[in-house]
Protein backbone atom coordinates (compact mmCIF):
# COMPACT_ATOMS: atom_id res chain seq x y z
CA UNK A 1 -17.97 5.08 10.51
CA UNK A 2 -16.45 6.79 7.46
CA UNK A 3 -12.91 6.07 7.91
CA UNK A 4 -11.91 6.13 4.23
CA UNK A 5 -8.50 3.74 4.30
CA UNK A 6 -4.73 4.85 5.94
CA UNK A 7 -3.92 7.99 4.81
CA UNK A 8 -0.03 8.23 5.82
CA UNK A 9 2.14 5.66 7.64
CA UNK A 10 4.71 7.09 9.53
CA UNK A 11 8.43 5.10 10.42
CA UNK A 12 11.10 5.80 12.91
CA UNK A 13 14.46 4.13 10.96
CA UNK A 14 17.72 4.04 11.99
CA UNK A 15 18.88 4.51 8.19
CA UNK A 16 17.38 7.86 7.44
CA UNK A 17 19.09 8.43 4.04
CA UNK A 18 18.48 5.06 2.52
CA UNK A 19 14.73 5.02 3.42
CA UNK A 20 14.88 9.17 1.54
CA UNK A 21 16.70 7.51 -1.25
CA UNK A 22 14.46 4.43 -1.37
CA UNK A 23 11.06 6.68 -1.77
CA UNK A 24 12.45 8.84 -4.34
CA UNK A 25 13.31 6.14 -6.17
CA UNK A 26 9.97 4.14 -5.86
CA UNK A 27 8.21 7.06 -7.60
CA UNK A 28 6.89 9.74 -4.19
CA UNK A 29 7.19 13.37 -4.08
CA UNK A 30 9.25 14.70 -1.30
CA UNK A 31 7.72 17.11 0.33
CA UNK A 32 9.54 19.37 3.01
CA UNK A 33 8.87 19.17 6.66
CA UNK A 34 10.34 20.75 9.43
CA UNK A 35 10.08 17.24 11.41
CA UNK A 36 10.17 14.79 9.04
CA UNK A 37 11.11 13.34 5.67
CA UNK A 38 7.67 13.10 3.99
CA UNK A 39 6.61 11.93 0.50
CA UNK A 40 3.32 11.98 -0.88
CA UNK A 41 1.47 10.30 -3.83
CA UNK A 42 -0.90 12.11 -6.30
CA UNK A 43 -3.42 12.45 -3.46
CA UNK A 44 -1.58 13.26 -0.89
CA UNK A 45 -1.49 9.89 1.01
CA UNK A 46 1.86 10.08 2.28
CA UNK A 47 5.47 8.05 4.09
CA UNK A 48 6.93 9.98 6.62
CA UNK A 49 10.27 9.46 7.52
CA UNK A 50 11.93 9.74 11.11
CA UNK A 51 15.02 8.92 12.86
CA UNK A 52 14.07 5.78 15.11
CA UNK A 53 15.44 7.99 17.84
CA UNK A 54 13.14 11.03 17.30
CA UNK A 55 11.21 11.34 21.11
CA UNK A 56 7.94 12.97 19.00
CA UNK A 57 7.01 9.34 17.75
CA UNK A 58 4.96 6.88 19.74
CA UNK A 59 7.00 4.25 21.35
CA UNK A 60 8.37 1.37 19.11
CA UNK A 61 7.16 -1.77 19.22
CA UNK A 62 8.98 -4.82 21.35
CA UNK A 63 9.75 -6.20 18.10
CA UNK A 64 12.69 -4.95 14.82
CA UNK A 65 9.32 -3.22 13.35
CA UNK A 66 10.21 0.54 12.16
CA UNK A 67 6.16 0.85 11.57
CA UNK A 68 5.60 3.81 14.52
CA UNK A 69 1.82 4.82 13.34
CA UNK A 70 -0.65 4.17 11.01
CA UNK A 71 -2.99 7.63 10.25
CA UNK A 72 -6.09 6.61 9.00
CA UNK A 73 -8.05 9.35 6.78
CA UNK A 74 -12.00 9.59 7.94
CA UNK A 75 -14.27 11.51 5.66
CA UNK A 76 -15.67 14.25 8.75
CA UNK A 77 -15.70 15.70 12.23
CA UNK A 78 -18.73 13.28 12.58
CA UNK A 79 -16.98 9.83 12.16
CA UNK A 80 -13.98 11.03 14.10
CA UNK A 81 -16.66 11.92 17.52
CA UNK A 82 -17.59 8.38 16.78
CA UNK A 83 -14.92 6.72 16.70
CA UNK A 84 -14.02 8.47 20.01
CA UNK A 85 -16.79 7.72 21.56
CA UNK A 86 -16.18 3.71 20.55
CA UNK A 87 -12.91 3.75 21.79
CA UNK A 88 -13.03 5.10 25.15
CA UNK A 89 -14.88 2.17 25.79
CA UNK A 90 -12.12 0.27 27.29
CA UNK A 91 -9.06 2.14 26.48
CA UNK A 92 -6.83 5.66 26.52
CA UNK A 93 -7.71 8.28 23.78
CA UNK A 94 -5.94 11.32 23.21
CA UNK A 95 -7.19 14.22 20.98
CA UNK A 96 -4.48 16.20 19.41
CA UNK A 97 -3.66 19.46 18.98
CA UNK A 98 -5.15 19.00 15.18
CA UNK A 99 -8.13 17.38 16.51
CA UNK A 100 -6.58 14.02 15.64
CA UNK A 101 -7.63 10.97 18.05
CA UNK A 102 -4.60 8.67 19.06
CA UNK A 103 -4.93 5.17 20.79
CA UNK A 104 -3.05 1.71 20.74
CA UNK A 105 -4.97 -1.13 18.99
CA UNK A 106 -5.16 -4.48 20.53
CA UNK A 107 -2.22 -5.23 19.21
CA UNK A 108 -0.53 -2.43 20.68
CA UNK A 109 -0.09 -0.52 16.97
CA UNK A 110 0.13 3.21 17.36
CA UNK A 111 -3.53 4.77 15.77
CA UNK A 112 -4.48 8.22 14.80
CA UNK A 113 -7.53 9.06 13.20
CA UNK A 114 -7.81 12.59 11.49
CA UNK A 115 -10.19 14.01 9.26
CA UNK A 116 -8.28 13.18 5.68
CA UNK A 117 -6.01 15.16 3.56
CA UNK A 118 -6.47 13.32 0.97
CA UNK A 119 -6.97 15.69 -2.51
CA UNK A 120 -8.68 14.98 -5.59
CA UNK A 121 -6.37 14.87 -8.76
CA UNK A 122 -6.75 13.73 -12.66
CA UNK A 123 -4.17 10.73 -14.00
CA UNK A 124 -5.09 9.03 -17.49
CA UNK A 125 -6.63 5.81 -17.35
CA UNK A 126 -4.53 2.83 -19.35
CA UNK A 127 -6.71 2.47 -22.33
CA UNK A 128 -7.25 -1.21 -23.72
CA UNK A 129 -8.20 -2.36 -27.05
CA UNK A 130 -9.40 -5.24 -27.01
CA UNK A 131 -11.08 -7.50 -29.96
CA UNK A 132 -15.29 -7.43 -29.47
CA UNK A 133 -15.65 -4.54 -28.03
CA UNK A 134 -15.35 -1.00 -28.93
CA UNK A 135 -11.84 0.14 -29.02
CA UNK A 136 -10.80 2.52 -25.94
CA UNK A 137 -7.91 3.71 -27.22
CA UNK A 138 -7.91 5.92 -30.29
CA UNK A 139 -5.75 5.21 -33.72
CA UNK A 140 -2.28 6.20 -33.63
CA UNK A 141 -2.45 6.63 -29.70
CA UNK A 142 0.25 4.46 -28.27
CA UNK A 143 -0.17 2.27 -25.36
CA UNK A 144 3.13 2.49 -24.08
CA UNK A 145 6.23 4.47 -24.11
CA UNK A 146 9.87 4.34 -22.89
CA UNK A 147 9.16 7.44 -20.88
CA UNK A 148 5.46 6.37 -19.64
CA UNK A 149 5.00 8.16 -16.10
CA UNK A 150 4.36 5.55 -13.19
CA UNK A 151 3.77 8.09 -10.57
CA UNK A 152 1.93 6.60 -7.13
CA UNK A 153 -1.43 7.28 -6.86
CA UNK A 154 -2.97 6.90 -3.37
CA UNK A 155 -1.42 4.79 -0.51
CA UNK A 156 -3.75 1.70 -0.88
CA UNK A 157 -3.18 -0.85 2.17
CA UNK A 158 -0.82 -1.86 4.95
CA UNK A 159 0.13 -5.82 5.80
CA UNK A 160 0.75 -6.09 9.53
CA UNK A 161 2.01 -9.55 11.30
CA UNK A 162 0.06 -9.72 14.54
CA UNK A 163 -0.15 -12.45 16.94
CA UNK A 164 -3.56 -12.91 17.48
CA UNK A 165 -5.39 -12.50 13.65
CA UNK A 166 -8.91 -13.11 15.43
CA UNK A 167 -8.55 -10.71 18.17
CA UNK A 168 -7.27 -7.96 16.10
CA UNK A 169 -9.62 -8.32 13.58
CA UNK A 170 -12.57 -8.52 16.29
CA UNK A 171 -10.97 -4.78 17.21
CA UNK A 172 -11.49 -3.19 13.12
CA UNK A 173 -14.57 -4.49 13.21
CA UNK A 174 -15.38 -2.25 16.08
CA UNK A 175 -14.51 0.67 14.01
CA UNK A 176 -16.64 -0.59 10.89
CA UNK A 177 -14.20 -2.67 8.53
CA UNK A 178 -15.46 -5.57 7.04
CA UNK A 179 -14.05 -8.94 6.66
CA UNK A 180 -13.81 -8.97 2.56
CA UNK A 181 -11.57 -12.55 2.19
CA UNK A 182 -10.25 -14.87 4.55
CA UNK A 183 -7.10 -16.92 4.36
CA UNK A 184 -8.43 -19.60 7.17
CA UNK A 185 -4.56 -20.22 7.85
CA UNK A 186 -3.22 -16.48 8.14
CA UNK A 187 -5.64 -14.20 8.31
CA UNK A 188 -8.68 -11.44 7.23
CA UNK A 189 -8.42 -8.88 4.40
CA UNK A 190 -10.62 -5.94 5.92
CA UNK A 191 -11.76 -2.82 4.21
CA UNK A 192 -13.30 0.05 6.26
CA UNK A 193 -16.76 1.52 5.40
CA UNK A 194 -15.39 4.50 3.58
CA UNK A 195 -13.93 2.80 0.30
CA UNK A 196 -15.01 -0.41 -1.66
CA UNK A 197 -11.27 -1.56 -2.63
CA UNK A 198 -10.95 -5.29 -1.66
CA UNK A 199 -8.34 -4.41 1.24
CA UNK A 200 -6.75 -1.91 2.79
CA UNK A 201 -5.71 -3.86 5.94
CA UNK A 202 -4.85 -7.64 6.01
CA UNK A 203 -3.74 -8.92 9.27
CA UNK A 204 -1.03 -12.13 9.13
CA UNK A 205 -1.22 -14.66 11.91
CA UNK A 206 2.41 -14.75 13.05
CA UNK A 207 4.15 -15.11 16.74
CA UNK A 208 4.44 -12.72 18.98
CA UNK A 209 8.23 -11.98 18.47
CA UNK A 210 7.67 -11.44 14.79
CA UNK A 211 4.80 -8.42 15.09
CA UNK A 212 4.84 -5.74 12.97
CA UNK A 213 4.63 -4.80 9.22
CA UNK A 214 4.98 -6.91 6.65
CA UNK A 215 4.91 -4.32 3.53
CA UNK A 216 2.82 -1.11 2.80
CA UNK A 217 2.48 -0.69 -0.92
CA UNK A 218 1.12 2.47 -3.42
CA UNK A 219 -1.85 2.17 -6.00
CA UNK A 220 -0.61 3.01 -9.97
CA UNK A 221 -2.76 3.22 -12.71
CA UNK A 222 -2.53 -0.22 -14.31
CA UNK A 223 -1.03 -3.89 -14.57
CA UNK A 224 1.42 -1.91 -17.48
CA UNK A 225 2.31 0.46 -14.53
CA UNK A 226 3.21 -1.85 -12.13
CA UNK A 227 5.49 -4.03 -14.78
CA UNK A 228 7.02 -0.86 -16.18
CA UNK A 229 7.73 0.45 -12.72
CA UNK A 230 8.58 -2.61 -11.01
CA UNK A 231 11.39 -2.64 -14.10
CA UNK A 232 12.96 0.58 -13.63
CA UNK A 233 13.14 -0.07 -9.53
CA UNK A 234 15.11 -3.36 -10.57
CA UNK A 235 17.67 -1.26 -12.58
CA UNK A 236 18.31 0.84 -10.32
CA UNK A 237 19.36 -1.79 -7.69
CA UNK A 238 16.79 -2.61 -6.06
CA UNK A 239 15.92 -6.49 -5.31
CA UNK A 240 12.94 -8.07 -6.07
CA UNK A 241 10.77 -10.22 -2.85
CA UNK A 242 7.62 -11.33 -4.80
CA UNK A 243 6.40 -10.86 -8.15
CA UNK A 244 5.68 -9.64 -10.62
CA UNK A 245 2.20 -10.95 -11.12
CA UNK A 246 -1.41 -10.92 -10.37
CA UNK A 247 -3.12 -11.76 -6.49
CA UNK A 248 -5.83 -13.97 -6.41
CA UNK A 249 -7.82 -12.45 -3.86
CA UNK A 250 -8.63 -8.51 -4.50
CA UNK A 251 -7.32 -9.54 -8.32
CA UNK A 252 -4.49 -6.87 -7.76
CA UNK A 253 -1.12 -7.11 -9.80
CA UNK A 254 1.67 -6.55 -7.43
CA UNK A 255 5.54 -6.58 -7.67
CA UNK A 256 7.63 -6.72 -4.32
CA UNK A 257 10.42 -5.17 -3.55
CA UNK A 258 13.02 -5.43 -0.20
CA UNK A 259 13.70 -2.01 1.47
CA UNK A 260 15.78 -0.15 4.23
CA UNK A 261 12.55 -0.03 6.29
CA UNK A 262 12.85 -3.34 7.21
CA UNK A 263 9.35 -4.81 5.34
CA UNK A 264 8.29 -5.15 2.11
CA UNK A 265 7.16 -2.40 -0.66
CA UNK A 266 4.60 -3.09 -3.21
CA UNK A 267 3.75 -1.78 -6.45
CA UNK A 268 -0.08 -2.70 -6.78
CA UNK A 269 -2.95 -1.72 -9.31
CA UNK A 270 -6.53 -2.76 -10.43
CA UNK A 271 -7.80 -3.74 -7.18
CA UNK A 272 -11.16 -5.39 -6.83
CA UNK A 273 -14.15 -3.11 -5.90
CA UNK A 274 -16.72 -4.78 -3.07
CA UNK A 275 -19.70 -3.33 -0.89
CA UNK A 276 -22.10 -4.83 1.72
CA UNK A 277 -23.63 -7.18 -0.53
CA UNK A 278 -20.18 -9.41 -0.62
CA UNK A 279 -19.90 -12.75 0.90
CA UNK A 280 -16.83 -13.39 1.94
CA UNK A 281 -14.30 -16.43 0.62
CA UNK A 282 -12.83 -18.45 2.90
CA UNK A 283 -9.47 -20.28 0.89
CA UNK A 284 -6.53 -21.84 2.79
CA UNK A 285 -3.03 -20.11 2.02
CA UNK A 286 -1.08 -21.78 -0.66
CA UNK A 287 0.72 -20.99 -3.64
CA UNK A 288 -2.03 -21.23 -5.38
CA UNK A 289 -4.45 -18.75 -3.94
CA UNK A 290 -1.79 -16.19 -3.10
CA UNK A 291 -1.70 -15.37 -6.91
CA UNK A 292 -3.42 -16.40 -9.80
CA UNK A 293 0.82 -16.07 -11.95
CA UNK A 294 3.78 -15.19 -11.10
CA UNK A 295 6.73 -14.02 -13.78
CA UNK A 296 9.99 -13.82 -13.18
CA UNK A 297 11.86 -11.07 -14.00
CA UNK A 298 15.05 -11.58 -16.39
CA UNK A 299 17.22 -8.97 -18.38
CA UNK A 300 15.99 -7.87 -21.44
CA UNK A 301 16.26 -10.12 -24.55
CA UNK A 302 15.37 -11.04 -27.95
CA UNK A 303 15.58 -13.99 -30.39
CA UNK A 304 18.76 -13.07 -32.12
CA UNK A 305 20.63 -11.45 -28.97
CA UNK A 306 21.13 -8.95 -26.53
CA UNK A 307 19.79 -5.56 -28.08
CA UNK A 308 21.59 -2.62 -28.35
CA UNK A 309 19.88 -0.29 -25.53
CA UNK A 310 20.33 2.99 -27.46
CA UNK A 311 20.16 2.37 -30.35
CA UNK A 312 16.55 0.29 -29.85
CA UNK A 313 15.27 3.12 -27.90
CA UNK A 314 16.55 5.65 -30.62
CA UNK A 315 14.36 3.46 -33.56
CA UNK A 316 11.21 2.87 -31.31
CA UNK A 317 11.24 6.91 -30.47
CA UNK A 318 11.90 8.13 -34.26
């Protein structure tokens, strides 16, 4: 089945203006909706944004979760008739008005699978030079700059807490993921057939009162991204969870951040690429195979003292 990774996540908050305020300042494009708050990254992978009130979302879960459906992005009509046809198996489908298909997982996670809207776009690559091989980035092209743009590029995975890992995962597989990595005391990283990135679901082994997301996060272009982005987020309030460093498993950099949704959002980049031929790792969860370092993040400093913000920027920029 060609079900290409989530393509929008939508959330029913009670704090409607924070969660706006929150996006915008993480890096999305709002875009206007006569039913929602919705912002989208370069591809149009998107957050939408309801009041947890709004009757036109599915149900909420039993649990403080704002998570109200996860649309998944499938690559034709084709895989969508499939994935019907696998799910009516043993449970309710509805087909929407789009020609979307809507179910409950096991779990009981609100599911709609739509052919994607995802859009191609062009972003510059971050261009290393590096001693021994042949230089990537041309002379007197800088590597970074005070106003480099750190602009989300695709929605790349979703973290949900779920309390049976086994019997959740046993219902992906169903629909074609694949078990990439395995923390043997949490749970499976699982990418669907449509993409090789390392994850874009990883289900956490938590009880049942607990169920829910644990944090969505947005692809940038780079390891510099994610630092330079994660460091403009902490100015502007916002309070760091996790990171910054680099995962372990799937190799990603990451930087965590705590939000009005109620989970965690990531900054994440450089993901690792896998296909069929992959054996998956089996590691306990520790400290040390959650990442491979971890900095922590610290106001801005130099030998002799605290620089002069302005007047630094003002030399580096003439």
């Amino acid at each position: 089945m060609n079900i290409l990774g989530p393509d929008e996540l939508v959330f029913g908050v009670d704090d409607v203006n924070a969660c706006v305020q929150y996006l915008s300042d993480y890096g999305l494009k709002p875009i206007g909706d006569a039913n929602a708050h919705r912002f989208e990254a370069l591809d149009g992978t998107a957050i939408a944004v309801h009041g947890a009130q709004d009757r036109s979302l599915p149900p909420a879960l039993p649990t403080k979760s704002t998570l109200r459906e996860t649309i998944y992005g499938v690559g034709d009509e084709n895989t969508l008739q499939e994935i019907e046809a696998e799910l009516k198996k043993d449970r309710a489908v509805e087909r929407g008005p789009d020609g979307s298909i809507s179910c409950l997982d096991d779990m009981g996670f609100a599911l709609r699978f739509r052919v994607t809207k995802r859009r191609s776009f062009e972003a510059p690559a971050d261009l290393t030079n590096a001693p021994g091989s042949p230089p990537q980035r041309p002379a007197n092209v800088l590597g970074i700059t005070p106003d480099m743009p750190t602009v989300p590029r695709t929605l790349s995975h979703v973290v949900l807490f779920v309390p049976d890992a086994r019997r959740a995962e046993a219902f992906y597989h169903r629909l074609g993921f694949r078990t990439t990595d395995r923390f043997t005391n949490a749970g499976p990283f699982l990418r669907p057939a449509g993409t090789l990135e390392h994850h874009t679901l990883f289900l956490i082994q938590t009880p049942p009162f607990m169920k829910g997301i644990e944090h969505f996060t947005f692809h940038l272009g780079s390891g510099t991204e994610v630092m330079l982005a994660g460091s403009k987020f902490e100015a502007k309030g916002y309070k760091t969870f996790w990171g910054p460093g680099r995962h372990l498993l799937g190799s990603n950099w990451f930087w965590y951040f705590n939000s009005p949704f109620g989970c965690h959002v990531e900054y994440d980049a450089d993901m690792d690429l896998h296909d069929d031929a992959w054996i998956a790792r089996d590691v306990p969860a520790s400290e040390d195979t959650s990442q491979l370092f971890l900095f922590t993040c610290r106001d801005k400093w130099y030998p002799s003292g605290a620089a002069k913000p302005a007047a630094a920027r003002a030399a580096v920029q003439s």
